[in-house]
PDB file of N, CA and C in Angstrom:
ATOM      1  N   UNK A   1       0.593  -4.826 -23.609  1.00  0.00           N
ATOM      2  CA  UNK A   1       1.720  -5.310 -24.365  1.00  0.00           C
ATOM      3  C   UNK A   1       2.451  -6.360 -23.561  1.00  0.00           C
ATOM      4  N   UNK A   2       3.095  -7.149 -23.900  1.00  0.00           N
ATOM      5  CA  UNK A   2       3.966  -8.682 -23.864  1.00  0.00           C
ATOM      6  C   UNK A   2       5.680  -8.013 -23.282  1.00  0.00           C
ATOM      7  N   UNK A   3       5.616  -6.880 -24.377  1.00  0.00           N
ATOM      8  CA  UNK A   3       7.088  -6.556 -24.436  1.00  0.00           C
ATOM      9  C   UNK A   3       7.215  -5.824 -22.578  1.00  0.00           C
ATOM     10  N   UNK A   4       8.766  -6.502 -21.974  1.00  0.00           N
ATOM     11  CA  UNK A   4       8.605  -5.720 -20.980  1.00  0.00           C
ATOM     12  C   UNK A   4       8.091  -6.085 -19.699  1.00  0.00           C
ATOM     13  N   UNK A   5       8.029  -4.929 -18.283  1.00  0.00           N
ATOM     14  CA  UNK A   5       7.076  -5.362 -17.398  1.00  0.00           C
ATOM     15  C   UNK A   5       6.496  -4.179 -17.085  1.00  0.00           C
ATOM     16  N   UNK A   6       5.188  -3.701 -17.375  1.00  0.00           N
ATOM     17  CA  UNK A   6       3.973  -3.196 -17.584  1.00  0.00           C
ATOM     18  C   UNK A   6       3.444  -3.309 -16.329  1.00  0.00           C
ATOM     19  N   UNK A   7       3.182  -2.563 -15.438  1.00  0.00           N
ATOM     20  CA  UNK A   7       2.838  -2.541 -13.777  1.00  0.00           C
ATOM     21  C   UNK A   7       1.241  -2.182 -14.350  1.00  0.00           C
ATOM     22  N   UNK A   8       1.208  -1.151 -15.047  1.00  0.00           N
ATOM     23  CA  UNK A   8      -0.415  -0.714 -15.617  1.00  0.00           C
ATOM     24  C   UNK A   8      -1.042  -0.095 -14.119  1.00  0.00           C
ATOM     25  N   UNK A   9       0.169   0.736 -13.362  1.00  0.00           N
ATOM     26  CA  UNK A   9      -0.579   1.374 -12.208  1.00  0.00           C
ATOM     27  C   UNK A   9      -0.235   2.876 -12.402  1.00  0.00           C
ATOM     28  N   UNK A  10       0.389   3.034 -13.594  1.00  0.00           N
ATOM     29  CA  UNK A  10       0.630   4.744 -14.053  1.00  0.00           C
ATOM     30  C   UNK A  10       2.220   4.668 -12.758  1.00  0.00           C
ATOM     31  N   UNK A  11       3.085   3.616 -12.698  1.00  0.00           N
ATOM     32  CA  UNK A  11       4.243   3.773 -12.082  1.00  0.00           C
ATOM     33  C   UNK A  11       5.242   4.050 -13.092  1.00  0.00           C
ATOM     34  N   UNK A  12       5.184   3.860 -14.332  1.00  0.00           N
ATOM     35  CA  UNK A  12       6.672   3.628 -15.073  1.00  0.00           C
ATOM     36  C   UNK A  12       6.493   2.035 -16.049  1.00  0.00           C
ATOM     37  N   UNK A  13       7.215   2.554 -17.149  1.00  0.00           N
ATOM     38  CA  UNK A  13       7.110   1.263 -17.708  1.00  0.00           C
ATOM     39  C   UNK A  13       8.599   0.826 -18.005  1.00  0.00           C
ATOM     40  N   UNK A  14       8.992  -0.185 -17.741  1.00  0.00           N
ATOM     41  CA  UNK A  14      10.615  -0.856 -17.682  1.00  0.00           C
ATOM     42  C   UNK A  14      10.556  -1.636 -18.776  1.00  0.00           C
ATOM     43  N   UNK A  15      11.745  -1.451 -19.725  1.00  0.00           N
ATOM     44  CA  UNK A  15      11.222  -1.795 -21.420  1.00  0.00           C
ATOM     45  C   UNK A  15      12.327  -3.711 -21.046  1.00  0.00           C
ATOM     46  N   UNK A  16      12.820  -3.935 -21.986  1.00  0.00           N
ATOM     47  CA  UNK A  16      13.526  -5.488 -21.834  1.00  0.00           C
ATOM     48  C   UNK A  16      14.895  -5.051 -21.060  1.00  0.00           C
ATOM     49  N   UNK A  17      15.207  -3.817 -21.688  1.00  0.00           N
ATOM     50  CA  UNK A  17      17.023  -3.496 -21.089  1.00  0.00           C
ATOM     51  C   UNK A  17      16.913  -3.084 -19.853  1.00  0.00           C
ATOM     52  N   UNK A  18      15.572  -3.088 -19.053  1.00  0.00           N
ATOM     53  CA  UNK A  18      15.291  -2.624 -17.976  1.00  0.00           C
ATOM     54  C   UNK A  18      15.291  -0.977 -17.484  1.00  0.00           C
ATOM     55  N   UNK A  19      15.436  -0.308 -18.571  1.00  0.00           N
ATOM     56  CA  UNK A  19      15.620   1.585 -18.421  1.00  0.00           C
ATOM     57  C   UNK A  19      14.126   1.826 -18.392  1.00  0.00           C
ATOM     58  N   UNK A  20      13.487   2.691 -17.292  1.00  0.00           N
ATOM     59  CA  UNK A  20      12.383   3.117 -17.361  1.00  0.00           C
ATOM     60  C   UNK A  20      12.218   3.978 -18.398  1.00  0.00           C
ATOM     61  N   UNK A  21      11.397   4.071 -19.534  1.00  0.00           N
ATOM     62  CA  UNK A  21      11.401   4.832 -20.303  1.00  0.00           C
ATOM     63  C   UNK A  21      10.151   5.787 -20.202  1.00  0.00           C
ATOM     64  N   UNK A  22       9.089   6.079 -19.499  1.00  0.00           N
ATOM     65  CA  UNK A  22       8.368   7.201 -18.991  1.00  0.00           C
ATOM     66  C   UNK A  22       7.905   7.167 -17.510  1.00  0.00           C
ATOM     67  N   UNK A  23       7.790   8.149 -17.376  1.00  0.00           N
ATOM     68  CA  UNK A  23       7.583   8.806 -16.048  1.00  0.00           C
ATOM     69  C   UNK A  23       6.218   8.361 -15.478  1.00  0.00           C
ATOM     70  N   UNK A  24       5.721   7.820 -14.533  1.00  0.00           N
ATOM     71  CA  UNK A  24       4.572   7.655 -13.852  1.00  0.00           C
ATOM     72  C   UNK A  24       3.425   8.979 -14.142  1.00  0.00           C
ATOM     73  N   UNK A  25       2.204   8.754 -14.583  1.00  0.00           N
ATOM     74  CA  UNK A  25       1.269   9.659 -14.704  1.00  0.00           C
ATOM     75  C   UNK A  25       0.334  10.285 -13.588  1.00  0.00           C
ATOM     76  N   UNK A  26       0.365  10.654 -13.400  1.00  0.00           N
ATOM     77  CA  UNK A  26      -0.643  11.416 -11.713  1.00  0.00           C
ATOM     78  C   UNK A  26      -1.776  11.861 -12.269  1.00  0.00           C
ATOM     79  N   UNK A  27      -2.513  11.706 -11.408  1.00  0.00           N
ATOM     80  CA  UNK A  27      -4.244  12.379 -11.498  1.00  0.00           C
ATOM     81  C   UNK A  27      -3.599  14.256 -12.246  1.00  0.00           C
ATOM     82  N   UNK A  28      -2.827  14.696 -11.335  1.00  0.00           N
ATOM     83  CA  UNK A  28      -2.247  15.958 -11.139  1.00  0.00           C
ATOM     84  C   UNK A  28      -1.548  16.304 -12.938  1.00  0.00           C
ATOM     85  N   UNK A  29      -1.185  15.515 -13.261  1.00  0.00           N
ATOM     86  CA  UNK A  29      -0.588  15.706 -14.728  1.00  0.00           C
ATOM     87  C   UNK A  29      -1.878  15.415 -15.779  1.00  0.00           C
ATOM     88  N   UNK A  30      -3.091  14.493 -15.704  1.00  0.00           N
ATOM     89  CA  UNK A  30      -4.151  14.211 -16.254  1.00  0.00           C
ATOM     90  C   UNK A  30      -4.995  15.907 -16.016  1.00  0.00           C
ATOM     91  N   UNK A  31      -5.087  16.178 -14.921  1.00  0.00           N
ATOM     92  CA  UNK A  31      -5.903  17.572 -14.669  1.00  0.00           C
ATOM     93  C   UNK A  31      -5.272  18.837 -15.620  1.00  0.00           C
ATOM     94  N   UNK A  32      -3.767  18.850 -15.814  1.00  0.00           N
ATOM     95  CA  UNK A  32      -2.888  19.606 -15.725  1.00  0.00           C
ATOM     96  C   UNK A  32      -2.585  19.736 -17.654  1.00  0.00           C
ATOM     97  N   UNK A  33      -3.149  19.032 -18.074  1.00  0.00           N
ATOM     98  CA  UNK A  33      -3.292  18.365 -19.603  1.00  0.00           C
ATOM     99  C   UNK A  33      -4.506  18.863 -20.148  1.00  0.00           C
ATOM    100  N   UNK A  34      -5.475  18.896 -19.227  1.00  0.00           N
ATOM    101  CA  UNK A  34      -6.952  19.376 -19.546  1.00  0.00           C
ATOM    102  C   UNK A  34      -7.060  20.423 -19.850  1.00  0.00           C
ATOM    103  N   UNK A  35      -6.833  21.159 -18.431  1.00  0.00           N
ATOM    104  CA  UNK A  35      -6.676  22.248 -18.656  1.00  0.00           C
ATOM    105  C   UNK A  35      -5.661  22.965 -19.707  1.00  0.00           C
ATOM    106  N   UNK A  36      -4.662  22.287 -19.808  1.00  0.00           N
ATOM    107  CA  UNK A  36      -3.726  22.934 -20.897  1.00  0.00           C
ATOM    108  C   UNK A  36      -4.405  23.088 -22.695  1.00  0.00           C
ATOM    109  N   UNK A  37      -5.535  22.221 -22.225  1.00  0.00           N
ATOM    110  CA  UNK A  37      -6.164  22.300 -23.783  1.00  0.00           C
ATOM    111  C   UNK A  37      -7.893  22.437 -23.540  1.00  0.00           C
ATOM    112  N   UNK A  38      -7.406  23.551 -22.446  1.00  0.00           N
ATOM    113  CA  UNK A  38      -9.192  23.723 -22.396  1.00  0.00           C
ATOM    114  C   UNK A  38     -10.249  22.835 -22.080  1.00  0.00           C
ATOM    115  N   UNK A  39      -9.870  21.486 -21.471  1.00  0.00           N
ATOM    116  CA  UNK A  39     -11.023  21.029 -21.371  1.00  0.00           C
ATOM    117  C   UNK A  39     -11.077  20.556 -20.189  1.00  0.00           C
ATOM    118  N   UNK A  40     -12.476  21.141 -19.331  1.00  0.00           N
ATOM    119  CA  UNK A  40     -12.920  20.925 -18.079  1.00  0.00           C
ATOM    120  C   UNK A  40     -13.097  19.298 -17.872  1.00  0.00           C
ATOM    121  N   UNK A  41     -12.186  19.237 -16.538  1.00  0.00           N
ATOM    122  CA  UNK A  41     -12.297  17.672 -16.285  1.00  0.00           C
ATOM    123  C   UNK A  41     -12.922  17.377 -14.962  1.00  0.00           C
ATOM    124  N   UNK A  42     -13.723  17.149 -14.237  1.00  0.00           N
ATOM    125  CA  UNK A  42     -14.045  16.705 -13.092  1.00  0.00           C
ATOM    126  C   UNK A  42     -13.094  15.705 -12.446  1.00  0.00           C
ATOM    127  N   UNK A  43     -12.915  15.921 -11.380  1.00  0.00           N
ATOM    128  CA  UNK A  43     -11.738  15.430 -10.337  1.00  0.00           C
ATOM    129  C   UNK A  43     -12.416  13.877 -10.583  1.00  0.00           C
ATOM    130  N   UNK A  44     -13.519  13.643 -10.692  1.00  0.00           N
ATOM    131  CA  UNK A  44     -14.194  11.961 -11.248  1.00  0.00           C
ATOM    132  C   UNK A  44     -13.451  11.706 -12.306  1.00  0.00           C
ATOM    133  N   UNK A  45     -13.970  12.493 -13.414  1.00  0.00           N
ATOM    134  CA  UNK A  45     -13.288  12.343 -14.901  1.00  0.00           C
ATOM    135  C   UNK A  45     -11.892  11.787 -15.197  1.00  0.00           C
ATOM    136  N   UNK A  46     -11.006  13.027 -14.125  1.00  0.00           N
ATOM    137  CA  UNK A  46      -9.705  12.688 -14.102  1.00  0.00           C
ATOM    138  C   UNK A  46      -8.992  11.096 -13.458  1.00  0.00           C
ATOM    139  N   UNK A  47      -9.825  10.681 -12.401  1.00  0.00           N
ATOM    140  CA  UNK A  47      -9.295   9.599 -11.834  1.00  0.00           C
ATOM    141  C   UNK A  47      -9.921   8.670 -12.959  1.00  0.00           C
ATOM    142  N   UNK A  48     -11.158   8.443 -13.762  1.00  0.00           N
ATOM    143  CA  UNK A  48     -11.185   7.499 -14.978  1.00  0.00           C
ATOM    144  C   UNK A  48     -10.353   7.797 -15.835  1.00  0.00           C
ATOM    145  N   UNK A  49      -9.911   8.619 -16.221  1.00  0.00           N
ATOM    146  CA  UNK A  49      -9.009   9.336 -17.461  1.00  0.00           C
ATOM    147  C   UNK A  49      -7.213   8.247 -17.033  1.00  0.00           C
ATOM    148  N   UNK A  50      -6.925   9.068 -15.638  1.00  0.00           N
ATOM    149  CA  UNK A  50      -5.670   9.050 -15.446  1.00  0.00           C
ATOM    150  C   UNK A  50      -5.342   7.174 -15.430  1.00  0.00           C
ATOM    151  N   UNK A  51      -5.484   6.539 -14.914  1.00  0.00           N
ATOM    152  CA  UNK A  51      -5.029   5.028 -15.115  1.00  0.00           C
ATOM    153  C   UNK A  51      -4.950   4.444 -16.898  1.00  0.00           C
ATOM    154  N   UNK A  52      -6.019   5.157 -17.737  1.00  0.00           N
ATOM    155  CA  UNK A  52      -6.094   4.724 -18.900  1.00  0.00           C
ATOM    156  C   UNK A  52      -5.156   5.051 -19.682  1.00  0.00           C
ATOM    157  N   UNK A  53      -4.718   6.656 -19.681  1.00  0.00           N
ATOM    158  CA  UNK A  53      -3.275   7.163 -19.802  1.00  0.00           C
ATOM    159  C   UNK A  53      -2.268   6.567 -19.728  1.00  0.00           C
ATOM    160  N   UNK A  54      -2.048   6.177 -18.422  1.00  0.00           N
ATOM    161  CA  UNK A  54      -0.636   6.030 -17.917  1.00  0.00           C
ATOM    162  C   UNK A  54      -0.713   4.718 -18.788  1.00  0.00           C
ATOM    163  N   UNK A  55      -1.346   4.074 -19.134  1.00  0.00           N
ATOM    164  CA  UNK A  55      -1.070   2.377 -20.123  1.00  0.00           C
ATOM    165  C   UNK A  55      -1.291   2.683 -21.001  1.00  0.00           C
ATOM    166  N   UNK A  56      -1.528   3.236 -21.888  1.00  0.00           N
ATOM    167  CA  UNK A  56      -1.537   4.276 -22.817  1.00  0.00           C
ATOM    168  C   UNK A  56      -0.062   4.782 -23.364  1.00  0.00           C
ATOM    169  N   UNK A  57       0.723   5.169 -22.703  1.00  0.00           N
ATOM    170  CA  UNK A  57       1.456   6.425 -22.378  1.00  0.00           C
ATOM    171  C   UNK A  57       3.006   4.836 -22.090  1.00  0.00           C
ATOM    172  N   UNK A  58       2.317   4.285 -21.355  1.00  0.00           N
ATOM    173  CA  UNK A  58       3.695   3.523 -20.926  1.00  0.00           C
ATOM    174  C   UNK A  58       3.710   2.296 -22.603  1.00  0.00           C
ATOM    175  N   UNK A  59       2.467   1.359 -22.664  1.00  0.00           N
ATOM    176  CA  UNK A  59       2.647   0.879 -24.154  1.00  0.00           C
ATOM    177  C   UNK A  59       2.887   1.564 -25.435  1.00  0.00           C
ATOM    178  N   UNK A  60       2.540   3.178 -25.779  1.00  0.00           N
ATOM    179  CA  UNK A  60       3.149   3.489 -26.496  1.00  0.00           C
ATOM    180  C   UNK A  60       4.491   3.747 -26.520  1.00  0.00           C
ATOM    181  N   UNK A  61       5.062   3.904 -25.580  1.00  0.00           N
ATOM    182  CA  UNK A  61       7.073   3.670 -25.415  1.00  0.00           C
ATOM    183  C   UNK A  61       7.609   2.508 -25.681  1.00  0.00           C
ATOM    184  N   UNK A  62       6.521   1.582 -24.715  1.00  0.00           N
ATOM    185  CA  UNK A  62       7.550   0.076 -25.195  1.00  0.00           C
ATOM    186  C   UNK A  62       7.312  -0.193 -26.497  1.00  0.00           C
ATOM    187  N   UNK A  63       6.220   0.131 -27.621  1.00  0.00           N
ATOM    188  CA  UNK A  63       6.226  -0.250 -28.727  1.00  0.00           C
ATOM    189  C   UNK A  63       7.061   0.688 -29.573  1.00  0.00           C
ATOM    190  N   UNK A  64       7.440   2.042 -29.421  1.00  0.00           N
ATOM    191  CA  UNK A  64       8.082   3.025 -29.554  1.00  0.00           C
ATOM    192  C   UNK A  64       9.516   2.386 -29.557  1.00  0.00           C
ATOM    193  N   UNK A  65      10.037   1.961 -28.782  1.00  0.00           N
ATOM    194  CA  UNK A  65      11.216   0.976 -28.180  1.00  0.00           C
ATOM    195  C   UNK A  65      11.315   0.046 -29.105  1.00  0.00           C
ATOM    196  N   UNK A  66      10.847  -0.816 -29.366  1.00  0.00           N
ATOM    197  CA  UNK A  66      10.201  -1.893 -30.112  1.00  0.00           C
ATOM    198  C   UNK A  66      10.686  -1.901 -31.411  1.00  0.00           C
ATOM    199  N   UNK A  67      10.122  -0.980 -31.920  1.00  0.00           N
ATOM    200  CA  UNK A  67      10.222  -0.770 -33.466  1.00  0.00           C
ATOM    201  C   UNK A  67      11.091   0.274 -33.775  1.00  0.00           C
ATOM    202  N   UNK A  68      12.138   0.703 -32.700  1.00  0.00           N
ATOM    203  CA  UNK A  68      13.568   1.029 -33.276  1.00  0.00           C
ATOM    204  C   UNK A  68      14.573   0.396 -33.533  1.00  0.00           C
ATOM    205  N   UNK A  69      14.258  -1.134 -33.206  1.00  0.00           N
ATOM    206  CA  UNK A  69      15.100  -2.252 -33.086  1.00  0.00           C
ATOM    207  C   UNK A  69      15.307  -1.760 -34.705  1.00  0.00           C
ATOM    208  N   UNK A  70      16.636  -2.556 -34.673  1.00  0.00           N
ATOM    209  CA  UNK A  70      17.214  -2.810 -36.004  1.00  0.00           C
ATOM    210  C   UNK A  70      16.499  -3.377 -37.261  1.00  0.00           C
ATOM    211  N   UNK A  71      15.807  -4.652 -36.594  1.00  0.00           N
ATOM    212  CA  UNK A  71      14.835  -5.627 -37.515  1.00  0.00           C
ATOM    213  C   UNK A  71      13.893  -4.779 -38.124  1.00  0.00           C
ATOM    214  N   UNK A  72      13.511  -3.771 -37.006  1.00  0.00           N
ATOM    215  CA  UNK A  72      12.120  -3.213 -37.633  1.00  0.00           C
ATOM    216  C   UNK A  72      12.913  -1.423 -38.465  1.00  0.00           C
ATOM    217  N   UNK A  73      13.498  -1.429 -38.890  1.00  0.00           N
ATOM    218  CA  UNK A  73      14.414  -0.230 -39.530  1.00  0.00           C
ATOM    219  C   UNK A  73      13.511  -0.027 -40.609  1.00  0.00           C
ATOM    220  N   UNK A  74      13.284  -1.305 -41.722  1.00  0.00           N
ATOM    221  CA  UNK A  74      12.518  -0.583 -43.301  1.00  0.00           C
ATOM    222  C   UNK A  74      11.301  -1.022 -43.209  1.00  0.00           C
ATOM    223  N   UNK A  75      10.342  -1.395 -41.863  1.00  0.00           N
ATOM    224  CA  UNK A  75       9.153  -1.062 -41.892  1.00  0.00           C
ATOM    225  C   UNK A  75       8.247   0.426 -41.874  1.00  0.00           C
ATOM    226  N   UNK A  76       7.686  -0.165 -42.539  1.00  0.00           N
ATOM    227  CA  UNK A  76       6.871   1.584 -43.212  1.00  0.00           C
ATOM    228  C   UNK A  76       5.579   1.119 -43.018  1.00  0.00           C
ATOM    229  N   UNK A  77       4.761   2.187 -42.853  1.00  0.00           N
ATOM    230  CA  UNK A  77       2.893   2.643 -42.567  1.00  0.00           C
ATOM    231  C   UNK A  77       2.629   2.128 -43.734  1.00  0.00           C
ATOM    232  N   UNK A  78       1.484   0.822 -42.831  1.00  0.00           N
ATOM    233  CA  UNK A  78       0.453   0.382 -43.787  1.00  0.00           C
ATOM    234  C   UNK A  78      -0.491   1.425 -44.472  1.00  0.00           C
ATOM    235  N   UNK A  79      -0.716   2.335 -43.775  1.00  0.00           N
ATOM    236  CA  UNK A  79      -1.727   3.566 -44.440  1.00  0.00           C
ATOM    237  C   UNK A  79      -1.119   4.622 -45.198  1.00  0.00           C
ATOM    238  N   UNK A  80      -1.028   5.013 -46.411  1.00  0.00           N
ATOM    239  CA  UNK A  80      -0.616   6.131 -47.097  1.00  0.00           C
ATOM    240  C   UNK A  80      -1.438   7.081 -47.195  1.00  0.00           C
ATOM    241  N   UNK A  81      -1.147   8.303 -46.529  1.00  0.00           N
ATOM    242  CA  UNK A  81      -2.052   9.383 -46.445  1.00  0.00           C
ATOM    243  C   UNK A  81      -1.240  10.190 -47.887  1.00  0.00           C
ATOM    244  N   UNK A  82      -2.634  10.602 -48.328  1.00  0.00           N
ATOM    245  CA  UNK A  82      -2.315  11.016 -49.713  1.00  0.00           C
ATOM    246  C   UNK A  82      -3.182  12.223 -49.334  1.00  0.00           C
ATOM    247  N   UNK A  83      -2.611  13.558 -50.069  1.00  0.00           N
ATOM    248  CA  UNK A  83      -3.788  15.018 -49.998  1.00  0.00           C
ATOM    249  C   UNK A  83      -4.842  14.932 -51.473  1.00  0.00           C
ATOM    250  N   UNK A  84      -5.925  14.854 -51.465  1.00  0.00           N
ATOM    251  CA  UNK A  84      -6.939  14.370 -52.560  1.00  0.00           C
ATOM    252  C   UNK A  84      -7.374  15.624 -52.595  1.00  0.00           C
ATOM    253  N   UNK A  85      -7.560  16.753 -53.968  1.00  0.00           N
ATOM    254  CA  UNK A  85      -8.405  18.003 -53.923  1.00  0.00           C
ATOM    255  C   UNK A  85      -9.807  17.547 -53.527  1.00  0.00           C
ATOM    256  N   UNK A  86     -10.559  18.471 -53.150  1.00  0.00           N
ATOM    257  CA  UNK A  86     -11.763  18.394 -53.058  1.00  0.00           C
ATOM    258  C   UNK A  86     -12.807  18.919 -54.403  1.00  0.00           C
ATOM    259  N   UNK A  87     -13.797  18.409 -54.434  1.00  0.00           N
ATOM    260  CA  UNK A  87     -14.510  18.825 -55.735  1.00  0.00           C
ATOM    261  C   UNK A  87     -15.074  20.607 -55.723  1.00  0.00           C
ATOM    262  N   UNK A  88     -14.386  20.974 -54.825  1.00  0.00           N
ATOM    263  CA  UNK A  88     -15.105  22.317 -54.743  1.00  0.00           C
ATOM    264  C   UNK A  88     -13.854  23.127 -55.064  1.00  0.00           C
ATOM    265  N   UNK A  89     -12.743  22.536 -55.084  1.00  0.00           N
ATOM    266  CA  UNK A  89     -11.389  23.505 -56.274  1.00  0.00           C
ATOM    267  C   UNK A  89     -10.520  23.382 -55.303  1.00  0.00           C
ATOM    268  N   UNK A  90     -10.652  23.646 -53.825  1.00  0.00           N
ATOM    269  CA  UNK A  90      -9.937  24.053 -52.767  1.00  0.00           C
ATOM    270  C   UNK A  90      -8.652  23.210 -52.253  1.00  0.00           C
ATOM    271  N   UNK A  91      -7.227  22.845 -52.412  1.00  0.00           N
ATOM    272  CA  UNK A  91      -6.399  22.388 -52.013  1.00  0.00           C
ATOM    273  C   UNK A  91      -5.953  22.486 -50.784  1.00  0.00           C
TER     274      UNK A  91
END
C-alpha cells in the first residue's frame, strides 16, 4: 500500500496521522496462531509464514484506516452475498 510508511519488516505500520496502528508480528505469534487452530507449523514454515503476515496484517489496518475516512462513509461491497436454497430442500 501507498497509504502511510509500511517498513514490511513485521515492525508496525504508521498510518498518515503517524499512530502505529498494529503491533509488530513475531515468528513467536505466527507459531502461537497455528497452534491455536491446530495447525502444525515447522519453525521453516513459520519464518515463510511470519513476514507475509505482518504486511498482511499491517496493510489491512492502513486500508482499514482508509476507508473510515469520511469520504469513504456510503461506500458499500461490490459483492452481495445472498443465501440461495439448494435444490435438495435444505436452507
Amino acid at each position: 500500500m501507498t497509504h502511510g510508511t509500511n517498513d514490511r519488516k513485521g515492525t508496525g505500520q504508521t498510518n498518515k496521522a503517524g499512530a502505529t496502528s498494529i503491533p509488530s508480528v513475531t515468528a513467536d505469534h505466527v507459531a502461537a496462531l497455528a497452534a491455536a487452530v491446530g495447525l502444525p507449523l515447522s519453525p521453516q514454515r513459520v519464518a515463510v509464514v511470519q513476514p507475509i503476515l505482518a504486511v498482511w496484517l499491517a496493510d489491512s489496518a492502513a486500508l482499514n484506516s482508509l476507508m473510515q475516512a469520511e469520504a469513504h462513509r456510503e461506500v458499500v461491497p461490490v459483492t452481495v452475498l445472498r443465501h440461495t436454497p439448494s435444490d435438495a430442500g435444505d436452507c
